[in-house]
Structure formats: structure tokens, C-alpha cells
N, C-alpha and C. Protein backbone atom coordinates (compact mmCIF):
# COMPACT_ATOMS: atom_id res chain seq x y z
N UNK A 1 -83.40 -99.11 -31.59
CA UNK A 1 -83.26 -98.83 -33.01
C UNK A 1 -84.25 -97.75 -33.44
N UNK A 2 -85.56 -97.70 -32.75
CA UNK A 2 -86.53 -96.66 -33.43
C UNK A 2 -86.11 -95.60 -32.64
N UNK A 3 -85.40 -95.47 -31.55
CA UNK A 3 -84.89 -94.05 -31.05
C UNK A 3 -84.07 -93.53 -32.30
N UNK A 4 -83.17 -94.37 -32.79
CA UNK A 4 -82.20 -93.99 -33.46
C UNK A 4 -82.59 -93.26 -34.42
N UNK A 5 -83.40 -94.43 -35.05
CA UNK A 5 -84.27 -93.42 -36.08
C UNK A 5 -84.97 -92.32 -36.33
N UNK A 6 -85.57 -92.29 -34.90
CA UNK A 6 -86.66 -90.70 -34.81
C UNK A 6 -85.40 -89.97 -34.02
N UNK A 7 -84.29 -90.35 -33.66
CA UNK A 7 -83.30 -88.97 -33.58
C UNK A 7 -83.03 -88.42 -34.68
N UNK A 8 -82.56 -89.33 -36.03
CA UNK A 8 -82.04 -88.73 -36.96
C UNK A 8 -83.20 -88.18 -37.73
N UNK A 9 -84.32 -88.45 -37.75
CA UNK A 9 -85.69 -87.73 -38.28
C UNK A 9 -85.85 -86.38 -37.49
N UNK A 10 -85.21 -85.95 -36.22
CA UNK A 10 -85.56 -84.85 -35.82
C UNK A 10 -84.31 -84.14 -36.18
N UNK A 11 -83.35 -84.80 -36.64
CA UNK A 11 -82.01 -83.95 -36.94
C UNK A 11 -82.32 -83.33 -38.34
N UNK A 12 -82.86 -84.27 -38.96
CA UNK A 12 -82.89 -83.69 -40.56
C UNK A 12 -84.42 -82.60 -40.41
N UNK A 13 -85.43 -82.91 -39.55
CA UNK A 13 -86.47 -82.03 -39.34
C UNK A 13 -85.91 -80.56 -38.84
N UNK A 14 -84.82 -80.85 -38.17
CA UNK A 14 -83.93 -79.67 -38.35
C UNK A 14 -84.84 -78.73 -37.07
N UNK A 15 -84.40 -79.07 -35.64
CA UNK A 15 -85.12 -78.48 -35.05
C UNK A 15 -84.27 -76.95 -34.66
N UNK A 16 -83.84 -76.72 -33.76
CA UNK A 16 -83.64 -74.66 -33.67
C UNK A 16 -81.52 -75.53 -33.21
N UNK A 17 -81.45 -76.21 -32.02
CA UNK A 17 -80.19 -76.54 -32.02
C UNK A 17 -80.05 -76.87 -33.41
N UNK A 18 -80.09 -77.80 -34.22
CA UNK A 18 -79.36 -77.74 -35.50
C UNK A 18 -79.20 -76.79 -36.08
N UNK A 19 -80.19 -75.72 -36.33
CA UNK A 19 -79.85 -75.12 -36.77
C UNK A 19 -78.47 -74.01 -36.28
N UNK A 20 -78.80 -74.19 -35.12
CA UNK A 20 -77.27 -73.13 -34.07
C UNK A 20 -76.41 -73.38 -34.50
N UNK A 21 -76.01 -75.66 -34.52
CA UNK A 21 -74.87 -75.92 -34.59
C UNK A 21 -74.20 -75.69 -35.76
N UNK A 22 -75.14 -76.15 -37.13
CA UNK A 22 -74.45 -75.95 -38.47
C UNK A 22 -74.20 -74.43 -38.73
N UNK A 23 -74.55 -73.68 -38.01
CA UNK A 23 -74.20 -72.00 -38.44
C UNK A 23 -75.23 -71.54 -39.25
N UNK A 24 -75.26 -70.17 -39.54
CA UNK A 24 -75.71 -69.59 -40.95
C UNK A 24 -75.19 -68.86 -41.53
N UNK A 25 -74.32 -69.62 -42.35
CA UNK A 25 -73.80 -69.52 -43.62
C UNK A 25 -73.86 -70.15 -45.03
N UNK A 26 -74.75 -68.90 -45.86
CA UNK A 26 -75.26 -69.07 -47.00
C UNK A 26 -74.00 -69.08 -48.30
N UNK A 27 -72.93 -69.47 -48.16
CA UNK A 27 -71.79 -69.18 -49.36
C UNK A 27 -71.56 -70.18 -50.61
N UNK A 28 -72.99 -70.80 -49.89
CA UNK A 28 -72.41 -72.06 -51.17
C UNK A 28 -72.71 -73.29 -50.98
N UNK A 29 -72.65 -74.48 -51.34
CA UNK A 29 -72.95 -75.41 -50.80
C UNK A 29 -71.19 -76.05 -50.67
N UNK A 30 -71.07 -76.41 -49.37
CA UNK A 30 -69.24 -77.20 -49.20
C UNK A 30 -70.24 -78.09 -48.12
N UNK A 31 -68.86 -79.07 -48.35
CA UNK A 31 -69.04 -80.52 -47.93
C UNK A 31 -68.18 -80.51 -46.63
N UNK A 32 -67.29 -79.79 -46.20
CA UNK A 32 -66.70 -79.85 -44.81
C UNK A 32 -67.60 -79.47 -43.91
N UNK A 33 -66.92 -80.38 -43.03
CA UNK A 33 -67.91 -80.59 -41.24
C UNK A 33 -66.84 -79.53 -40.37
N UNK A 34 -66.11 -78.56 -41.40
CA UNK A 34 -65.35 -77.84 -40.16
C UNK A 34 -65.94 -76.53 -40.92
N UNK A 35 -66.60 -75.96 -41.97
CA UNK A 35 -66.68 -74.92 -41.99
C UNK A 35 -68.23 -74.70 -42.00
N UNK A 36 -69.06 -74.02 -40.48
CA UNK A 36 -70.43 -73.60 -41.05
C UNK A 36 -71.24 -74.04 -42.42
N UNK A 37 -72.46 -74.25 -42.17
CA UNK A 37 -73.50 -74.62 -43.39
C UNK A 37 -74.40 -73.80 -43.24
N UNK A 38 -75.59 -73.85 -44.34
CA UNK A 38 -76.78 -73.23 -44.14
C UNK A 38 -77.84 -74.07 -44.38
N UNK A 39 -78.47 -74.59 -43.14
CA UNK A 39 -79.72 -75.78 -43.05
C UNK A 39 -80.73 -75.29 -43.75
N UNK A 40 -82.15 -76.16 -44.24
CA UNK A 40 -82.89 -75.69 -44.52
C UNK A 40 -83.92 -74.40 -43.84
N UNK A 41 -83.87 -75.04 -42.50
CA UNK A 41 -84.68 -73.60 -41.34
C UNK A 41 -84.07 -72.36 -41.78
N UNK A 42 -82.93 -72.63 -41.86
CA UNK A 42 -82.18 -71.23 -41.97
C UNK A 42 -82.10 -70.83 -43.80
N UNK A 43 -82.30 -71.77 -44.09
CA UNK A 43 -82.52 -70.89 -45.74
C UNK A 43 -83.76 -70.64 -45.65
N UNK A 44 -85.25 -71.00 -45.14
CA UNK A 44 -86.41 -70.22 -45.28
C UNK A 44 -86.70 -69.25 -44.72
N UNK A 45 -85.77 -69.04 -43.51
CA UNK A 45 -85.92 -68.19 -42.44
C UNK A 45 -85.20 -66.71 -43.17
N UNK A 46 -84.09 -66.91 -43.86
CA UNK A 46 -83.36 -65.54 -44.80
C UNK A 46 -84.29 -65.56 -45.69
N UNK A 47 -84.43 -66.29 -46.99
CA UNK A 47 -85.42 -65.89 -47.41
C UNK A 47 -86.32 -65.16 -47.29
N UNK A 48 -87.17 -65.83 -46.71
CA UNK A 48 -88.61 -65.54 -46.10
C UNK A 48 -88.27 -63.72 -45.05
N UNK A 49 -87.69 -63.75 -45.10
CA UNK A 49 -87.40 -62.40 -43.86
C UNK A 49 -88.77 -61.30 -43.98
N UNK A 50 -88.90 -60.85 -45.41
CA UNK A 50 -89.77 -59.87 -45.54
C UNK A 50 -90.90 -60.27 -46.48
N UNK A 51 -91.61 -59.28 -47.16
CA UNK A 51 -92.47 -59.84 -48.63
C UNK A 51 -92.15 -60.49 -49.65
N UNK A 52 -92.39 -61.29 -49.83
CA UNK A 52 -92.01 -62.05 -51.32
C UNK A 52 -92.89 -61.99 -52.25
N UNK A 53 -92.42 -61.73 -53.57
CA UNK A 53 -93.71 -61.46 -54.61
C UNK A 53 -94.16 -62.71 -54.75
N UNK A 54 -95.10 -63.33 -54.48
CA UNK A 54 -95.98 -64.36 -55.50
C UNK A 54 -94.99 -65.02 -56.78
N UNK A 55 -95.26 -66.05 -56.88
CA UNK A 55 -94.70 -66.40 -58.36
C UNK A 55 -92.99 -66.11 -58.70
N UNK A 56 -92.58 -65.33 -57.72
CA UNK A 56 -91.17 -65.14 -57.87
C UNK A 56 -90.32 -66.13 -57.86
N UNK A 57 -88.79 -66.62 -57.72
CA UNK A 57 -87.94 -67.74 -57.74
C UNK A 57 -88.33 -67.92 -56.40
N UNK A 58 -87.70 -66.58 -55.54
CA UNK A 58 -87.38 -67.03 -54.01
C UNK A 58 -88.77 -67.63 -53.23
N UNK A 59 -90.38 -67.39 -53.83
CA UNK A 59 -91.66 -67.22 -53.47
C UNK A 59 -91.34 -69.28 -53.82
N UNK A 60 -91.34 -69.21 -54.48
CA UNK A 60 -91.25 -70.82 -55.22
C UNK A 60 -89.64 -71.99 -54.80
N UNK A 61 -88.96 -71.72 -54.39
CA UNK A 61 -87.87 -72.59 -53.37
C UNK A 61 -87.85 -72.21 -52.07
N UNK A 62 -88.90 -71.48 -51.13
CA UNK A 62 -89.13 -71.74 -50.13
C UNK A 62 -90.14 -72.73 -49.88
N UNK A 63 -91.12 -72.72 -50.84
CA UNK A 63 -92.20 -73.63 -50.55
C UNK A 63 -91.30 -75.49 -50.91
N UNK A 64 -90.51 -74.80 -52.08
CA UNK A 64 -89.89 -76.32 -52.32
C UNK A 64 -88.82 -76.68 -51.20
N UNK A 65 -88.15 -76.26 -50.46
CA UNK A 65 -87.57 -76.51 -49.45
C UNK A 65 -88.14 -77.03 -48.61
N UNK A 66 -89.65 -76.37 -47.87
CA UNK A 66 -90.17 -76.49 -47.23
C UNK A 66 -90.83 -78.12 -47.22
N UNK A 67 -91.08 -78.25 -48.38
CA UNK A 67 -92.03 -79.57 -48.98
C UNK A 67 -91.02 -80.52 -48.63
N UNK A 68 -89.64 -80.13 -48.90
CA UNK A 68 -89.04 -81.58 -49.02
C UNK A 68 -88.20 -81.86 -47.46
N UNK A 69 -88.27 -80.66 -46.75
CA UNK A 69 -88.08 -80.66 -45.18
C UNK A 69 -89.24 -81.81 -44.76
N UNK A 70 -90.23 -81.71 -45.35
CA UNK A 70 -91.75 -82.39 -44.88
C UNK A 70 -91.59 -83.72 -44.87
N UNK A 71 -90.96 -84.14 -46.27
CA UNK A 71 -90.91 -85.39 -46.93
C UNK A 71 -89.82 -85.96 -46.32
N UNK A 72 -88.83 -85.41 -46.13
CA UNK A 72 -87.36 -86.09 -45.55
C UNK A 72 -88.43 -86.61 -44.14
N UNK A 73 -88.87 -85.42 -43.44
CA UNK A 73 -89.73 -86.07 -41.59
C UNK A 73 -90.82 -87.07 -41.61
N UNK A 74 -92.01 -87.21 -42.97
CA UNK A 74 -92.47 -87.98 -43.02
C UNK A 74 -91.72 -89.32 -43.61
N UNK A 75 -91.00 -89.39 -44.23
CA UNK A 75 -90.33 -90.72 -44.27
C UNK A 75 -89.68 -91.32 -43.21
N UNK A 76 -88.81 -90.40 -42.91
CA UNK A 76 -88.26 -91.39 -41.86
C UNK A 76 -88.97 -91.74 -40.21
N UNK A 77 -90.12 -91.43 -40.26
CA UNK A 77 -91.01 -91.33 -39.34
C UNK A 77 -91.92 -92.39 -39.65
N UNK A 78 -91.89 -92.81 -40.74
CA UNK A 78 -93.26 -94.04 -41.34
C UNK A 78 -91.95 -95.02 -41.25
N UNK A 79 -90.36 -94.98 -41.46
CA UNK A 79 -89.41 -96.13 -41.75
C UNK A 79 -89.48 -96.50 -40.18
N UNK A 80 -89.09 -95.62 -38.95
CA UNK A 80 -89.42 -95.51 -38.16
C UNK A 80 -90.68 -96.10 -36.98
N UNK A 81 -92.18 -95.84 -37.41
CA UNK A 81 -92.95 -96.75 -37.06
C UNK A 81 -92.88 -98.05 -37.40
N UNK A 82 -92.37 -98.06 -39.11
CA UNK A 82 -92.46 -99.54 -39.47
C UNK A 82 -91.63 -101.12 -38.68
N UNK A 83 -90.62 -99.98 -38.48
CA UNK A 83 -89.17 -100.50 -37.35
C UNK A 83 -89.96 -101.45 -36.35
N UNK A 84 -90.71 -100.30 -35.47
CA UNK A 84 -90.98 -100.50 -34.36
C UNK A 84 -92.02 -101.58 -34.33
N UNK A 85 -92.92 -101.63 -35.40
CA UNK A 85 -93.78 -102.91 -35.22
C UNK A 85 -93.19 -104.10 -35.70
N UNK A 86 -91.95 -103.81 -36.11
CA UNK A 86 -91.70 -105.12 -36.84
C UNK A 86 -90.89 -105.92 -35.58
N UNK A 87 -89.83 -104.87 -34.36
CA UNK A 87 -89.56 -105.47 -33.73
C UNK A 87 -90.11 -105.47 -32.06
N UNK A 88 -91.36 -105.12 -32.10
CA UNK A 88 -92.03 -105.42 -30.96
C UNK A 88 -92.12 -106.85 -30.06
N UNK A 89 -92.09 -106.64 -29.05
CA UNK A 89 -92.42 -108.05 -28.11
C UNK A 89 -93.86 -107.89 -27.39
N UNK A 90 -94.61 -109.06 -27.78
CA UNK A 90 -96.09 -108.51 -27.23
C UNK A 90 -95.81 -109.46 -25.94
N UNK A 91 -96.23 -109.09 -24.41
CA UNK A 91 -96.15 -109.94 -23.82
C UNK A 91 -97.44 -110.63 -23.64
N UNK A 92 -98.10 -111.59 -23.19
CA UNK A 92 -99.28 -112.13 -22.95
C UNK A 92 -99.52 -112.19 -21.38
């Protein structure tokens, strides 16, 4: 069960395969699993490409993307440990 969990914590952490598989395509947000998405890696990664002014929109929803990329991995990583101690077998 805690595999399960820290798989789907590394899926939403969104490592470089996810990002391959969902594509990068920025057109919008759609809900089909048949047409390309654009993950978070890949929206900071366009973004972010060159200089960003300070204080700008795009300067300010990369960091918020970024934050909540953080928060999605630390949660399910603490639900995750919690899992695991709860169903441990200690042997003696």
C-alpha cells in the first residue's frame, strides 16, 4: 500500500517520463486522456524559458505552481509514511 502511495506521489511530483507521456501542450485546460496535456514541469519549464520581470503575472504563477507541485509531494509523502507505520509488523 505505501508503494502505491509513493508511486502516485512521484506521478503527481511529476518526474521527466510524466512529463513525456502527458505531452506539451499548453491549449487549455481539457479533461480527455486521449488528447496531450500540459503538466506542471512543463508549464514552469515554458514559462520560465528566459528572463522574467520580477513582480510580473508569469514571475508570480511559476512560483505558485511550483509551491503547490511541493505541497501535492509533501502530502502525499507524510499520508504515505503515516500508512506505513500504521501498518508495520515489528518482529521480536
Amino acid at each position: 500500500m505505501a508503494s502505491f502511495v509513493l508511486g502516485i506521489s512521484r506521478a503527481l511530483g511529476e518526474t521527466m517520463i510524466v512529463t513525456l507521456a502527458g505531452g506539451l501542450n499548453s491549449d487549455g485546460i481539457n479533461f480527455s486522456p486521449i488528447e496531450g496535456a500540459a503538466t506542471m514541469t512543463a508549464y514552469i519549464a515554458n514559462v520560465a524559458q528566459g528572463d522574467i520581470p520580477v513582480d510580473s503575472i508569469d514571475y508570480t504563477t511559476v512560483f505558485a505552481v511550483g509551491s503547490l507541485l511541493f505541497v501535492f509531494t509533501f502530502v502525499l509523502n507524510a499520508f504515505s509514511i503515516r500508512l506505513v507505520r500504521k501498518f508495520r509488523e515489528v518482529y521480536e
